[in-house]
PDB file of N, CA and C in Angstrom:
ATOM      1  N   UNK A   1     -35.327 -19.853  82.271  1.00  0.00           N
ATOM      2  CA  UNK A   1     -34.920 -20.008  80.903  1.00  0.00           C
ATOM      3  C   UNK A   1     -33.402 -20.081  80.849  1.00  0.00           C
ATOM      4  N   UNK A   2     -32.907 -20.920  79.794  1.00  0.00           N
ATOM      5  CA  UNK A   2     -31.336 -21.307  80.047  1.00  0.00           C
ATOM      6  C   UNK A   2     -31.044 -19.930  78.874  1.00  0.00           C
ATOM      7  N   UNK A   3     -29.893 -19.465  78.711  1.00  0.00           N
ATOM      8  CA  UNK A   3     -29.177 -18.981  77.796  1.00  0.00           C
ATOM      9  C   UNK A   3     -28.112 -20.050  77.958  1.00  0.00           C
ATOM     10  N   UNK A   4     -27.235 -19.640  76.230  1.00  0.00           N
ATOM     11  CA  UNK A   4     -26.030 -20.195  76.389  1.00  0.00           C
ATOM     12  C   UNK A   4     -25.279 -18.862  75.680  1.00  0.00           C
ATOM     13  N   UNK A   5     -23.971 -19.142  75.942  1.00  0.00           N
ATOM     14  CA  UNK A   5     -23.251 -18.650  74.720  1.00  0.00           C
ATOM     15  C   UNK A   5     -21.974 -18.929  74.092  1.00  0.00           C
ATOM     16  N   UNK A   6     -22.052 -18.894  72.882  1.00  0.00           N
ATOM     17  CA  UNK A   6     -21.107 -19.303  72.321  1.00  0.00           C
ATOM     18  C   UNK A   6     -20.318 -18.342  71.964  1.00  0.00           C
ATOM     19  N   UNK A   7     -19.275 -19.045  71.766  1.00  0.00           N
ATOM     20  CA  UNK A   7     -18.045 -17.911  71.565  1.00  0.00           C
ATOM     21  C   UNK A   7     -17.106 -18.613  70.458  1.00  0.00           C
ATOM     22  N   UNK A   8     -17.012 -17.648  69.749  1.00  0.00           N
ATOM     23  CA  UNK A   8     -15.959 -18.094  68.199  1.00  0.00           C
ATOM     24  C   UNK A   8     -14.911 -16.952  68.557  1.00  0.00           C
ATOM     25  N   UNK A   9     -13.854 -17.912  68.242  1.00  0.00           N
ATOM     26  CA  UNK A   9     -12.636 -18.082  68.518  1.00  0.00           C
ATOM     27  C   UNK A   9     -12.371 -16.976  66.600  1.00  0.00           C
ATOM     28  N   UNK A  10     -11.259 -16.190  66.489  1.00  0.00           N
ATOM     29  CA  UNK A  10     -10.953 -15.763  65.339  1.00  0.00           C
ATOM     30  C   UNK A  10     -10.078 -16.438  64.711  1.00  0.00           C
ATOM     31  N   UNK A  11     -11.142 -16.027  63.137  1.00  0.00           N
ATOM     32  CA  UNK A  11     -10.049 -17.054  62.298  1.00  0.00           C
ATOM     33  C   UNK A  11      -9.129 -16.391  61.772  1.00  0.00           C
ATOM     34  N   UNK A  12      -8.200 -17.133  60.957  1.00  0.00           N
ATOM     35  CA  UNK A  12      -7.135 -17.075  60.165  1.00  0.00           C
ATOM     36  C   UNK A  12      -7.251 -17.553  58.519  1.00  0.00           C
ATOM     37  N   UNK A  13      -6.867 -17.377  57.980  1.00  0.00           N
ATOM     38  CA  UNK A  13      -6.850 -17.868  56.487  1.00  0.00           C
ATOM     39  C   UNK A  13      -5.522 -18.792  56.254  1.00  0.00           C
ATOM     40  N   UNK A  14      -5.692 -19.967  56.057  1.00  0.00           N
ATOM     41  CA  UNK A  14      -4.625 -21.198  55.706  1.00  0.00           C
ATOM     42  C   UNK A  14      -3.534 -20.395  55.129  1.00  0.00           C
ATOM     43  N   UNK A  15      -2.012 -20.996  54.980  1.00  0.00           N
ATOM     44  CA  UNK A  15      -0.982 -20.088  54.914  1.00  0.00           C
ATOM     45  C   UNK A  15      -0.100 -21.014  54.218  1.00  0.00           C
ATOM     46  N   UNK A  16       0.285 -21.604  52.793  1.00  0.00           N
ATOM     47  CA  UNK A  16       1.140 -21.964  52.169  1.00  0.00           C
ATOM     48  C   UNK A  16       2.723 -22.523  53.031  1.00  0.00           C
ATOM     49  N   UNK A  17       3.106 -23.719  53.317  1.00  0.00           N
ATOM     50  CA  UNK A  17       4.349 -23.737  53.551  1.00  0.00           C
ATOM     51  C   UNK A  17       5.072 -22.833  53.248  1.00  0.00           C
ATOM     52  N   UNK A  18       5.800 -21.976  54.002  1.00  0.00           N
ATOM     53  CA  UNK A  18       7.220 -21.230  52.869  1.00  0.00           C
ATOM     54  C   UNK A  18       6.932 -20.093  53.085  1.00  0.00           C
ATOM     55  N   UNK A  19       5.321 -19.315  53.376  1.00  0.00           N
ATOM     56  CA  UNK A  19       4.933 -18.296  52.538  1.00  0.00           C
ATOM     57  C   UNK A  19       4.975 -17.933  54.060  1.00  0.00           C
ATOM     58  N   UNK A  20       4.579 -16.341  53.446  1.00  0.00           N
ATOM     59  CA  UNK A  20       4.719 -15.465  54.741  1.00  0.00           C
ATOM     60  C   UNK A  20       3.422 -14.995  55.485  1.00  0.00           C
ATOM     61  N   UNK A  21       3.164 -14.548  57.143  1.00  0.00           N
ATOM     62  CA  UNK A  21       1.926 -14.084  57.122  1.00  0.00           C
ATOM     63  C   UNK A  21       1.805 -13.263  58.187  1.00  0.00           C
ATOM     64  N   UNK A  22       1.062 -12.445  58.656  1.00  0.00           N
ATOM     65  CA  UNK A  22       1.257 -11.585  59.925  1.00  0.00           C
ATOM     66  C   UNK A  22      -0.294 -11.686  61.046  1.00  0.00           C
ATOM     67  N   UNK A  23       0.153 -11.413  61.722  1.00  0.00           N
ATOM     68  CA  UNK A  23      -0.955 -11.707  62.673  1.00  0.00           C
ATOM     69  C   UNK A  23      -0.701 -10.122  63.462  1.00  0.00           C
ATOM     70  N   UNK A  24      -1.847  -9.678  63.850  1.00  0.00           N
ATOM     71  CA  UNK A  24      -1.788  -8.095  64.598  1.00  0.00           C
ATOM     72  C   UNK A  24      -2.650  -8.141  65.680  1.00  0.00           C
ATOM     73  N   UNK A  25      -2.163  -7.619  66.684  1.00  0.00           N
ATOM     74  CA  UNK A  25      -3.319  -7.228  68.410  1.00  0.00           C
ATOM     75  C   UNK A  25      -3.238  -6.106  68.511  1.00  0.00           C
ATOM     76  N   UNK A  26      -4.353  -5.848  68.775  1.00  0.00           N
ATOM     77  CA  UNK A  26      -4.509  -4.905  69.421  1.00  0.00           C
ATOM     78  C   UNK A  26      -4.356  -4.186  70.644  1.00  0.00           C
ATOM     79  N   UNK A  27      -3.083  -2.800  70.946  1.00  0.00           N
ATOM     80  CA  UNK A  27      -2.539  -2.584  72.018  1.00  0.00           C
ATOM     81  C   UNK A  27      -2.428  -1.041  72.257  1.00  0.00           C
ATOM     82  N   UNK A  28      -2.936  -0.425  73.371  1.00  0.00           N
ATOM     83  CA  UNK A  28      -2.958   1.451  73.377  1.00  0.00           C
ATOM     84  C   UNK A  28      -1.569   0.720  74.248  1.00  0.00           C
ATOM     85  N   UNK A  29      -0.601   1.282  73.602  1.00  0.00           N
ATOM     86  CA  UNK A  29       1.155   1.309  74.485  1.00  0.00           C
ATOM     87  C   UNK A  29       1.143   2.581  74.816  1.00  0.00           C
ATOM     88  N   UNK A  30       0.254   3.691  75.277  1.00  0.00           N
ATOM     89  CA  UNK A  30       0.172   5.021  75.865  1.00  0.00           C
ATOM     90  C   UNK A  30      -0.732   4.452  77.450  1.00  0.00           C
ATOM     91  N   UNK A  31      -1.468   3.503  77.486  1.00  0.00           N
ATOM     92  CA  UNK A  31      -2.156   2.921  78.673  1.00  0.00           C
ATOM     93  C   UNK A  31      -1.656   2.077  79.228  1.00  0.00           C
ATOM     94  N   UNK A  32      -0.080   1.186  78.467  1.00  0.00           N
ATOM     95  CA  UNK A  32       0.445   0.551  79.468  1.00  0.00           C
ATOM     96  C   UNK A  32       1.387   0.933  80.888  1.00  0.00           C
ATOM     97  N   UNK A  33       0.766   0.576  81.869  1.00  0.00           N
ATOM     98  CA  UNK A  33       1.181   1.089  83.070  1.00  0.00           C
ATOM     99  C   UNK A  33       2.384   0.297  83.249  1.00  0.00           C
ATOM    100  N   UNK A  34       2.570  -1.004  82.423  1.00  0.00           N
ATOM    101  CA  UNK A  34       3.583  -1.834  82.966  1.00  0.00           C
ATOM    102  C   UNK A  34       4.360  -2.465  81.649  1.00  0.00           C
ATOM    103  N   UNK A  35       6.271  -2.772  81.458  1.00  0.00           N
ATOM    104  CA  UNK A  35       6.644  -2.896  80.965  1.00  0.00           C
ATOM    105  C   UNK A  35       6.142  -4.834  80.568  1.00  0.00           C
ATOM    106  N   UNK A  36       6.501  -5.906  80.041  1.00  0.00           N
ATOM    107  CA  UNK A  36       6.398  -5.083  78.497  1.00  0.00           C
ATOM    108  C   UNK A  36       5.002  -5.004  78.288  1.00  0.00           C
ATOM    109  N   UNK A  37       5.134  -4.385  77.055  1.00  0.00           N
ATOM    110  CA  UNK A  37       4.004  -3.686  76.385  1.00  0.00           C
ATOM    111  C   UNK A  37       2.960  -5.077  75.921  1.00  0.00           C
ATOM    112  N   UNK A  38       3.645  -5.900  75.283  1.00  0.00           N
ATOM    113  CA  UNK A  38       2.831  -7.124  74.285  1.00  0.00           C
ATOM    114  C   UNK A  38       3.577  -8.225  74.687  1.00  0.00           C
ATOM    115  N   UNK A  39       3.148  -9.099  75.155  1.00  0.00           N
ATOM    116  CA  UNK A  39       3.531 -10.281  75.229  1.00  0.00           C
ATOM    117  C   UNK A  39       2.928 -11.767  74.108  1.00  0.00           C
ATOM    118  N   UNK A  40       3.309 -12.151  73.411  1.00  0.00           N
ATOM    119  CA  UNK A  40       3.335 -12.963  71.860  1.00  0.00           C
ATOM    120  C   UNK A  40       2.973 -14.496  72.164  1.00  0.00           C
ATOM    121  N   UNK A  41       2.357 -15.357  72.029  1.00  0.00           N
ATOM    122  CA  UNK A  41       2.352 -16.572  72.678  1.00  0.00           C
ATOM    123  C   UNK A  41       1.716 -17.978  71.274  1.00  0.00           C
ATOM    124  N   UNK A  42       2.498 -18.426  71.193  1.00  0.00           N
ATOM    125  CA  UNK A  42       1.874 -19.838  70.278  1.00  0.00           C
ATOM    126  C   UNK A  42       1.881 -21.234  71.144  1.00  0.00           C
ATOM    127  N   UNK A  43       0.807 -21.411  70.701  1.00  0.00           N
ATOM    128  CA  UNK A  43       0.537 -23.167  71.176  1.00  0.00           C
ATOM    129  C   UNK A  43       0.309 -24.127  70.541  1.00  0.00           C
ATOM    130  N   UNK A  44       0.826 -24.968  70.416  1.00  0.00           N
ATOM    131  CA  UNK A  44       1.092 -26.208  69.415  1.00  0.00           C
ATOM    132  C   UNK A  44       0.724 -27.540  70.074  1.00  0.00           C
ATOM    133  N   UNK A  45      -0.066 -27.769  70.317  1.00  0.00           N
ATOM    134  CA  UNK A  45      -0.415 -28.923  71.185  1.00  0.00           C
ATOM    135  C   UNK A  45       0.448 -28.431  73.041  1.00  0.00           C
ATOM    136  N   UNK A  46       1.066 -29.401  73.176  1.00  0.00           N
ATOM    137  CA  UNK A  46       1.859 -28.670  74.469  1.00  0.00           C
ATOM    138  C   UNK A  46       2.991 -27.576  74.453  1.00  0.00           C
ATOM    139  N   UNK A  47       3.528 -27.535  73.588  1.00  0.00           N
ATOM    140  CA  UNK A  47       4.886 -26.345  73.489  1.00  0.00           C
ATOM    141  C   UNK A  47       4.309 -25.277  73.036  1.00  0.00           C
ATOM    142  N   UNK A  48       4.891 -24.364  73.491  1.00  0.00           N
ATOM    143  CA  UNK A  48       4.561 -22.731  73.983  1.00  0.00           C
ATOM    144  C   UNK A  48       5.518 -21.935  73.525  1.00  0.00           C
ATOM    145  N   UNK A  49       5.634 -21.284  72.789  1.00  0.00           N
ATOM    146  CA  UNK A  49       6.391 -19.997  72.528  1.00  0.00           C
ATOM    147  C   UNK A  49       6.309 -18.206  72.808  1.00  0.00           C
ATOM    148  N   UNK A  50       7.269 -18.069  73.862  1.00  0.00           N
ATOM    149  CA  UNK A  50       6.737 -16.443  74.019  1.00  0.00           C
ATOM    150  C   UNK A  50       7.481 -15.967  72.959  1.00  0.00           C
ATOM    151  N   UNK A  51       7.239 -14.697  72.601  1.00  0.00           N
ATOM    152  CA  UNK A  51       7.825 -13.421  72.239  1.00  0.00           C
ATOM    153  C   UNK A  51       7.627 -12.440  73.088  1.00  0.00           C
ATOM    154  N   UNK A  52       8.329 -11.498  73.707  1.00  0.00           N
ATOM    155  CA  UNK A  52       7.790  -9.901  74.567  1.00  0.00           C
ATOM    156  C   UNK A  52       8.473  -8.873  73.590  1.00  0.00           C
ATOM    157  N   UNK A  53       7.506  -7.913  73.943  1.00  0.00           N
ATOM    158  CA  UNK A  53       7.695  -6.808  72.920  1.00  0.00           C
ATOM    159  C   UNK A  53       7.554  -5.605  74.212  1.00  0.00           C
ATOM    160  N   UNK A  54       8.918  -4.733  73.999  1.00  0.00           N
ATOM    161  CA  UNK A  54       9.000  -3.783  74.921  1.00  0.00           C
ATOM    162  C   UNK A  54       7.736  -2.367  73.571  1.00  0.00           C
ATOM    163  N   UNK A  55       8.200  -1.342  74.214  1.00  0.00           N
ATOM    164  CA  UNK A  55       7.683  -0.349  72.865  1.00  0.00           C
ATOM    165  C   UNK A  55       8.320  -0.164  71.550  1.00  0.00           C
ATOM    166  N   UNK A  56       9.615  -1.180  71.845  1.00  0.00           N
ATOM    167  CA  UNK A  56      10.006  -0.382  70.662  1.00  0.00           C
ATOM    168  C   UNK A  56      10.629  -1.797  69.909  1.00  0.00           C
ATOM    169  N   UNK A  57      11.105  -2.949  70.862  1.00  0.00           N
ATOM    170  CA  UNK A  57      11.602  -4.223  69.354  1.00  0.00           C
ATOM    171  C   UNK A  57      10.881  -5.839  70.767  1.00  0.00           C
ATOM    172  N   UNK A  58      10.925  -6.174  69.992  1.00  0.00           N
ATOM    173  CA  UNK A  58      10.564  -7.779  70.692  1.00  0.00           C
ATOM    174  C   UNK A  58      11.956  -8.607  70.739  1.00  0.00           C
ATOM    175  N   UNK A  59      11.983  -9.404  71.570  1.00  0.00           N
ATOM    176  CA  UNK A  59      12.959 -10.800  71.646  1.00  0.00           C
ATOM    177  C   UNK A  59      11.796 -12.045  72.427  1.00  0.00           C
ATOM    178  N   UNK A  60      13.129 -12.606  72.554  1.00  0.00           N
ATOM    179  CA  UNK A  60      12.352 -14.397  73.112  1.00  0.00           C
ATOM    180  C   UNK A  60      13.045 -15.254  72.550  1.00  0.00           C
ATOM    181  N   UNK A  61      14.131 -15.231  71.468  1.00  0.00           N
ATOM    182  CA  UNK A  61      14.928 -15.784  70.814  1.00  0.00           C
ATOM    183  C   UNK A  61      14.180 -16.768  69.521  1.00  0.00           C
ATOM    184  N   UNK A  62      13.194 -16.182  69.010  1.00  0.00           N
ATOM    185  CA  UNK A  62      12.957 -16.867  67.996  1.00  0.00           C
ATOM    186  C   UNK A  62      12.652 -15.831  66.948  1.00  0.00           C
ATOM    187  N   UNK A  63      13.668 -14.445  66.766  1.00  0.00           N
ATOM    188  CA  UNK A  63      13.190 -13.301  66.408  1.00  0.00           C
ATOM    189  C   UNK A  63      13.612 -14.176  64.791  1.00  0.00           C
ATOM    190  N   UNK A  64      14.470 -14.995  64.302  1.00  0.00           N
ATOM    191  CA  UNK A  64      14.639 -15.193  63.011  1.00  0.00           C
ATOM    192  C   UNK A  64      13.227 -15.583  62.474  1.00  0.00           C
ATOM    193  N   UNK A  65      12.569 -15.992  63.012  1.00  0.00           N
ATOM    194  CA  UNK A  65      10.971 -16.507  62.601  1.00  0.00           C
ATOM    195  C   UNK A  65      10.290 -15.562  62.728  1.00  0.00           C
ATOM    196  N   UNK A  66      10.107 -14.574  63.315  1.00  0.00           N
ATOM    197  CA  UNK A  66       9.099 -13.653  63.823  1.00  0.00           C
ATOM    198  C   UNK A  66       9.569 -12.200  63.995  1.00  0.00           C
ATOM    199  N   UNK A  67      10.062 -11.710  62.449  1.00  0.00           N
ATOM    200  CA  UNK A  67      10.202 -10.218  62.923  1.00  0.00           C
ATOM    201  C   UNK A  67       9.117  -9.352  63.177  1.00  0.00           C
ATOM    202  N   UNK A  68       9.067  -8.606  64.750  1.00  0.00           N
ATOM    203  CA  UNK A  68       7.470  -8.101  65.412  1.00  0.00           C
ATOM    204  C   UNK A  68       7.711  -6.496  65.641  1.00  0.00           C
ATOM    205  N   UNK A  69       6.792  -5.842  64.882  1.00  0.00           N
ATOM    206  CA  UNK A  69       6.338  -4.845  65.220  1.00  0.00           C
ATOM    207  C   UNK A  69       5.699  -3.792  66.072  1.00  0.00           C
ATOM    208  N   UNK A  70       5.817  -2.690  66.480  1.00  0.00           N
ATOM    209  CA  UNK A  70       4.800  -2.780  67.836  1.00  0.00           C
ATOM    210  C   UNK A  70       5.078  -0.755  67.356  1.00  0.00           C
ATOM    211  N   UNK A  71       3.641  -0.572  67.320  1.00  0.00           N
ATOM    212  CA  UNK A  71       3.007   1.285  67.180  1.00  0.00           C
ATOM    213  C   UNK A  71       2.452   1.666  68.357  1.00  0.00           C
ATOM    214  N   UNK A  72       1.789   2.745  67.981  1.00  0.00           N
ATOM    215  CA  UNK A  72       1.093   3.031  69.526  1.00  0.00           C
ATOM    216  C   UNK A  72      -0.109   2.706  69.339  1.00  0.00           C
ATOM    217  N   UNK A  73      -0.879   1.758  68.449  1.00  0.00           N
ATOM    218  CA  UNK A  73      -2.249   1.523  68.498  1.00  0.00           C
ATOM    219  C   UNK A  73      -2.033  -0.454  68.302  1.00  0.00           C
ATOM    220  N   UNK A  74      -0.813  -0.723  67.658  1.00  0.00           N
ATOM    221  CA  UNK A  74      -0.716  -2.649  67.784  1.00  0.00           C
ATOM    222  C   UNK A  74       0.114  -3.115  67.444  1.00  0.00           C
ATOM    223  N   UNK A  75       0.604  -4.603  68.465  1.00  0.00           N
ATOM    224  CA  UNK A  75       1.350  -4.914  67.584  1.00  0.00           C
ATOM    225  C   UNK A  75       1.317  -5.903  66.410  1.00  0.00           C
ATOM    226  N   UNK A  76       2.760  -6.355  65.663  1.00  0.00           N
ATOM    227  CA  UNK A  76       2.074  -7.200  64.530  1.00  0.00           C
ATOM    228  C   UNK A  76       2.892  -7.881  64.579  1.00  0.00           C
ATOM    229  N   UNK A  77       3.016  -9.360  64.699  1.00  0.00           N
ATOM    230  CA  UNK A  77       4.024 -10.684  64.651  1.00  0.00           C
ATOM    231  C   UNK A  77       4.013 -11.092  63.043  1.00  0.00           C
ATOM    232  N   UNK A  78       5.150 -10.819  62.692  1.00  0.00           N
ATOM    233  CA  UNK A  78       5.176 -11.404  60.941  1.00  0.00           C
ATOM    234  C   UNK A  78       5.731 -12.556  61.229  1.00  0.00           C
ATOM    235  N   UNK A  79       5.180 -13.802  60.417  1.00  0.00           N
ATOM    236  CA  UNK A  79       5.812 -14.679  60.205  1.00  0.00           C
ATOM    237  C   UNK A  79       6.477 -14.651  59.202  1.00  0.00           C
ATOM    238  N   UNK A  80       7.921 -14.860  59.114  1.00  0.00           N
ATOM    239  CA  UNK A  80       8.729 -14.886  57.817  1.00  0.00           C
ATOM    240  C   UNK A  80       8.331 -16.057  57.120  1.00  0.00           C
ATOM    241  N   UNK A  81       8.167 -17.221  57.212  1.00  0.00           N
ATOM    242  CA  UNK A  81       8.419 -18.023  56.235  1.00  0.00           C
ATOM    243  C   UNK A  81       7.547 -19.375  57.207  1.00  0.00           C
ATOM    244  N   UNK A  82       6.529 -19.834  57.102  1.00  0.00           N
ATOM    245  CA  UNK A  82       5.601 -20.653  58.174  1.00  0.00           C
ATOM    246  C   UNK A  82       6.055 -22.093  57.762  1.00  0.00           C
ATOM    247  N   UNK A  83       5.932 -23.227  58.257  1.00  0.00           N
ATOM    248  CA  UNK A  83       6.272 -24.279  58.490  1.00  0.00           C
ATOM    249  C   UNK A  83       5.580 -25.208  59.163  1.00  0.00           C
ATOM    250  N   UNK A  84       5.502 -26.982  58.755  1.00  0.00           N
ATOM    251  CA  UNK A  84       4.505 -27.878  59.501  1.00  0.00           C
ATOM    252  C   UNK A  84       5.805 -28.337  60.387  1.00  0.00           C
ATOM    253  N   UNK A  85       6.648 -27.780  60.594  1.00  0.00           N
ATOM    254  CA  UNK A  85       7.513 -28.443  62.016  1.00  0.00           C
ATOM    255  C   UNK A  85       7.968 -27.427  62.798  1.00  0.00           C
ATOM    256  N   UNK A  86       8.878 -27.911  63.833  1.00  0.00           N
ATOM    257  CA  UNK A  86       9.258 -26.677  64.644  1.00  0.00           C
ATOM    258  C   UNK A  86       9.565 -24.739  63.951  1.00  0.00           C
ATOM    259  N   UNK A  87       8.956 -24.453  64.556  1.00  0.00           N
ATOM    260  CA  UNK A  87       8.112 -24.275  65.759  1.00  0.00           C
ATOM    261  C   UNK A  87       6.548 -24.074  65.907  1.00  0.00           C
ATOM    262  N   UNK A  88       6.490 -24.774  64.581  1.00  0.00           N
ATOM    263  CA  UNK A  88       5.029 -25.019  64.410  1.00  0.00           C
ATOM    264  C   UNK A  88       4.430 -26.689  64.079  1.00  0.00           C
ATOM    265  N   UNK A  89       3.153 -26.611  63.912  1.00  0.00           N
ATOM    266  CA  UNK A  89       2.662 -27.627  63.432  1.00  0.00           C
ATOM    267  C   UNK A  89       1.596 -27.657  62.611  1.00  0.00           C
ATOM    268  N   UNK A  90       0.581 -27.963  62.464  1.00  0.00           N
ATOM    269  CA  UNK A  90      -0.516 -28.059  61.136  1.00  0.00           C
ATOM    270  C   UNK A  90      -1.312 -26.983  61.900  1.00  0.00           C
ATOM    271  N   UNK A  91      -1.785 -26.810  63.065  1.00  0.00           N
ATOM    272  CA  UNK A  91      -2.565 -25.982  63.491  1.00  0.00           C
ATOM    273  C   UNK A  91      -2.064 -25.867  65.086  1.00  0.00           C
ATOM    274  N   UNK A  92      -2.051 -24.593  64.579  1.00  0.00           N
ATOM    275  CA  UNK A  92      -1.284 -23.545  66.008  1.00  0.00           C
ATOM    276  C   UNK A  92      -2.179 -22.268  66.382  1.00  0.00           C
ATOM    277  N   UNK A  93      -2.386 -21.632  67.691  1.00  0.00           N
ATOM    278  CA  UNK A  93      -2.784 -21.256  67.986  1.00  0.00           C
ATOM    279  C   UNK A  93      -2.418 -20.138  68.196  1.00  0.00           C
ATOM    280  N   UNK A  94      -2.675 -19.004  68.116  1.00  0.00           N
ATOM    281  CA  UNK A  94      -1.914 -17.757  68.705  1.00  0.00           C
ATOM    282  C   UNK A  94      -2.541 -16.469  69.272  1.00  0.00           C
ATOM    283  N   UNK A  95      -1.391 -16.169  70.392  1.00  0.00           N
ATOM    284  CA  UNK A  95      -2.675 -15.156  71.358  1.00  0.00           C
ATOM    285  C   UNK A  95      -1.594 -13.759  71.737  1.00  0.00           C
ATOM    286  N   UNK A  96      -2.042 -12.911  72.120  1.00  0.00           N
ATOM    287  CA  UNK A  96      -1.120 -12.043  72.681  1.00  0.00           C
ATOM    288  C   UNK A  96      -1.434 -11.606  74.460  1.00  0.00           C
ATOM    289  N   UNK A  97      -1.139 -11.049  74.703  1.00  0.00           N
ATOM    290  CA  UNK A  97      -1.296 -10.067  75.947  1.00  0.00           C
ATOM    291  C   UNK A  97      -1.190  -8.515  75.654  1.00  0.00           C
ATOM    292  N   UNK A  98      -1.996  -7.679  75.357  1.00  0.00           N
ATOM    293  CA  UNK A  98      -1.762  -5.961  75.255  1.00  0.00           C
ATOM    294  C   UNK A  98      -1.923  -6.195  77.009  1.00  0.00           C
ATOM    295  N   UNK A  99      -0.896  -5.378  77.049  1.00  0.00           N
ATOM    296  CA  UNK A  99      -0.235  -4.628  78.601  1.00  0.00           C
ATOM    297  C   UNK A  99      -0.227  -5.733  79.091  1.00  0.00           C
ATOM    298  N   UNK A 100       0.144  -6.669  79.118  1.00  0.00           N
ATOM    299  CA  UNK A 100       0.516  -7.874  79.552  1.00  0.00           C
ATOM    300  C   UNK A 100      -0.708  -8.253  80.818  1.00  0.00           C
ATOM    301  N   UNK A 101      -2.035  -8.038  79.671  1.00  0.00           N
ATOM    302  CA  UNK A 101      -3.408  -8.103  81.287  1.00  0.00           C
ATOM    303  C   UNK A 101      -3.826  -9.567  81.011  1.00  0.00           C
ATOM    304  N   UNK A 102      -3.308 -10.636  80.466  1.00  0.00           N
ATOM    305  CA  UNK A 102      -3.795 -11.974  80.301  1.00  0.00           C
ATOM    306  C   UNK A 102      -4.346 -12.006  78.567  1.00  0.00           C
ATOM    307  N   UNK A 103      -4.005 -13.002  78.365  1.00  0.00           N
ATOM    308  CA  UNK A 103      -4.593 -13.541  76.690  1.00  0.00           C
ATOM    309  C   UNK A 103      -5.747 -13.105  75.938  1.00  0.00           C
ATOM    310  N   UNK A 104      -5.428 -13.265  74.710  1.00  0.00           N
ATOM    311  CA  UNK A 104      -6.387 -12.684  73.995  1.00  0.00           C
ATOM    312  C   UNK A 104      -6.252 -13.590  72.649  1.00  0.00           C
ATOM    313  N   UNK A 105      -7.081 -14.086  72.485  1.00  0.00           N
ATOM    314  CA  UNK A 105      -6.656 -15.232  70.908  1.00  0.00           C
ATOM    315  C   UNK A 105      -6.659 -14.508  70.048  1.00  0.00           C
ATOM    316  N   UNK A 106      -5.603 -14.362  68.875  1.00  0.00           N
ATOM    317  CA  UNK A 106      -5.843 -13.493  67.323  1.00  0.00           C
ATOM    318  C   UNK A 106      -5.921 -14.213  66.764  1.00  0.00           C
ATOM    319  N   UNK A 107      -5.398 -15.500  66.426  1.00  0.00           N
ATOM    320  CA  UNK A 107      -5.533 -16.804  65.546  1.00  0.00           C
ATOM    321  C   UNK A 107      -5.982 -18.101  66.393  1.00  0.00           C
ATOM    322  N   UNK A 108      -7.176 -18.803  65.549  1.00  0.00           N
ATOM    323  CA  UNK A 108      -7.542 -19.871  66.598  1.00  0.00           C
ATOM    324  C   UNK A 108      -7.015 -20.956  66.165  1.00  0.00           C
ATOM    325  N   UNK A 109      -6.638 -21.346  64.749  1.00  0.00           N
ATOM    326  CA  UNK A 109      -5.634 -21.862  64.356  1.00  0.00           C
ATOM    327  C   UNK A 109      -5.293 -21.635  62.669  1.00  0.00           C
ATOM    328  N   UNK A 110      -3.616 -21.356  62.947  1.00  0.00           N
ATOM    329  CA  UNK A 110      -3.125 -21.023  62.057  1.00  0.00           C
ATOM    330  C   UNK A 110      -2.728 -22.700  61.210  1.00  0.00           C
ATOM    331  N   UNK A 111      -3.558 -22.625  59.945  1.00  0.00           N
ATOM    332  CA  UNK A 111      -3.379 -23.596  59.219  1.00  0.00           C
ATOM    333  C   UNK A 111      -2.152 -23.749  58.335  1.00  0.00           C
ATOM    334  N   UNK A 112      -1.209 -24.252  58.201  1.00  0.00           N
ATOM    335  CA  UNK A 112      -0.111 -24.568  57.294  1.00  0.00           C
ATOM    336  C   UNK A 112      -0.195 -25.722  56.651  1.00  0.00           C
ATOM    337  N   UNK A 113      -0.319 -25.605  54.895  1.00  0.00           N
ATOM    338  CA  UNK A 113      -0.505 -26.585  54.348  1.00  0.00           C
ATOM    339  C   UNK A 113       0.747 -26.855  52.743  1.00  0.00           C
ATOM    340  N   UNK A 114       0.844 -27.822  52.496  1.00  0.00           N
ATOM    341  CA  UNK A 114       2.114 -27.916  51.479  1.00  0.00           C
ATOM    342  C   UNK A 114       1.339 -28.091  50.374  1.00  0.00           C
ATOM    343  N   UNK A 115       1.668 -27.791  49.569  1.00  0.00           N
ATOM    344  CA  UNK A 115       1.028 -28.012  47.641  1.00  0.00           C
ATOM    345  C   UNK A 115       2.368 -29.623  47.249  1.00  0.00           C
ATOM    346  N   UNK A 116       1.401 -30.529  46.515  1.00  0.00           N
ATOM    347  CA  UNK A 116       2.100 -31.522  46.083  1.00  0.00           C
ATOM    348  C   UNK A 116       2.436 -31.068  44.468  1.00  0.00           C
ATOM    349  N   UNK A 117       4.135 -31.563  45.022  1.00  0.00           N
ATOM    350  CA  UNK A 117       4.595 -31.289  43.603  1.00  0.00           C
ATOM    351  C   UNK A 117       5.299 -32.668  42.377  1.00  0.00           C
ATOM    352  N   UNK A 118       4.775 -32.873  41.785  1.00  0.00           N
ATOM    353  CA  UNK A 118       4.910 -34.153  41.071  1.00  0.00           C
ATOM    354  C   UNK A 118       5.971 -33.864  40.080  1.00  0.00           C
TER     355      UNK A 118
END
């Protein structure tokens, strides 16, 4: 007998040009054996964006877009203000690493959409 299985990817809720939104992973930073703690990752067709998050602030140089949080139970990537161009696009993907043990998808794609204004 065959099984299969499928696997759904988590969603996101569409996100207004302009507007703001946060995305959170889940991370015990008391079990990480190894620095950093969270590693942040978007994918946009081919371009890739890290963020690393030690325990206590993140860099990667795109902190003006992404001020990130990090407790002892997760962290949380805010998007300040989302966008259909750099460093995004209509649908982006986003994943983290808790204890930097390989990916984990939190958003399977983050939708950004504009309201027409006449």
């Amino acid at each position: 007998m065959f099984h299969s299985t499928i696997i759904v990817e988590p969603f996101c809720d569409p996100v207004e040009e302009g507007q703001s939104t946060s995305l959170t992973c889940d991370v015990d930073t008391a079990a990480c054996s190894i620095q950093p703690v969270t590693r942040w990752r978007a994918q946009a067709k081919r371009r890739k964006i890290l963020m690393v998050c030690s325990p206590h602030t993140c860099f990667g140089g795109f902190e003006r877009y992404f001020p990130t949080t990090i407790s002892s139970t997760r962290s949380t990537l805010n998007i300040r203000r989302v966008s259909r161009v750099t460093p995004f696009n209509m649908e982006t993907k986003w994943r983290c690493s808790p204890c930097s043990r390989g990916y984990v998808t939190v958003c399977d794609k983050l939708q950004v959409y504009g309201e027409v204004h006449n």
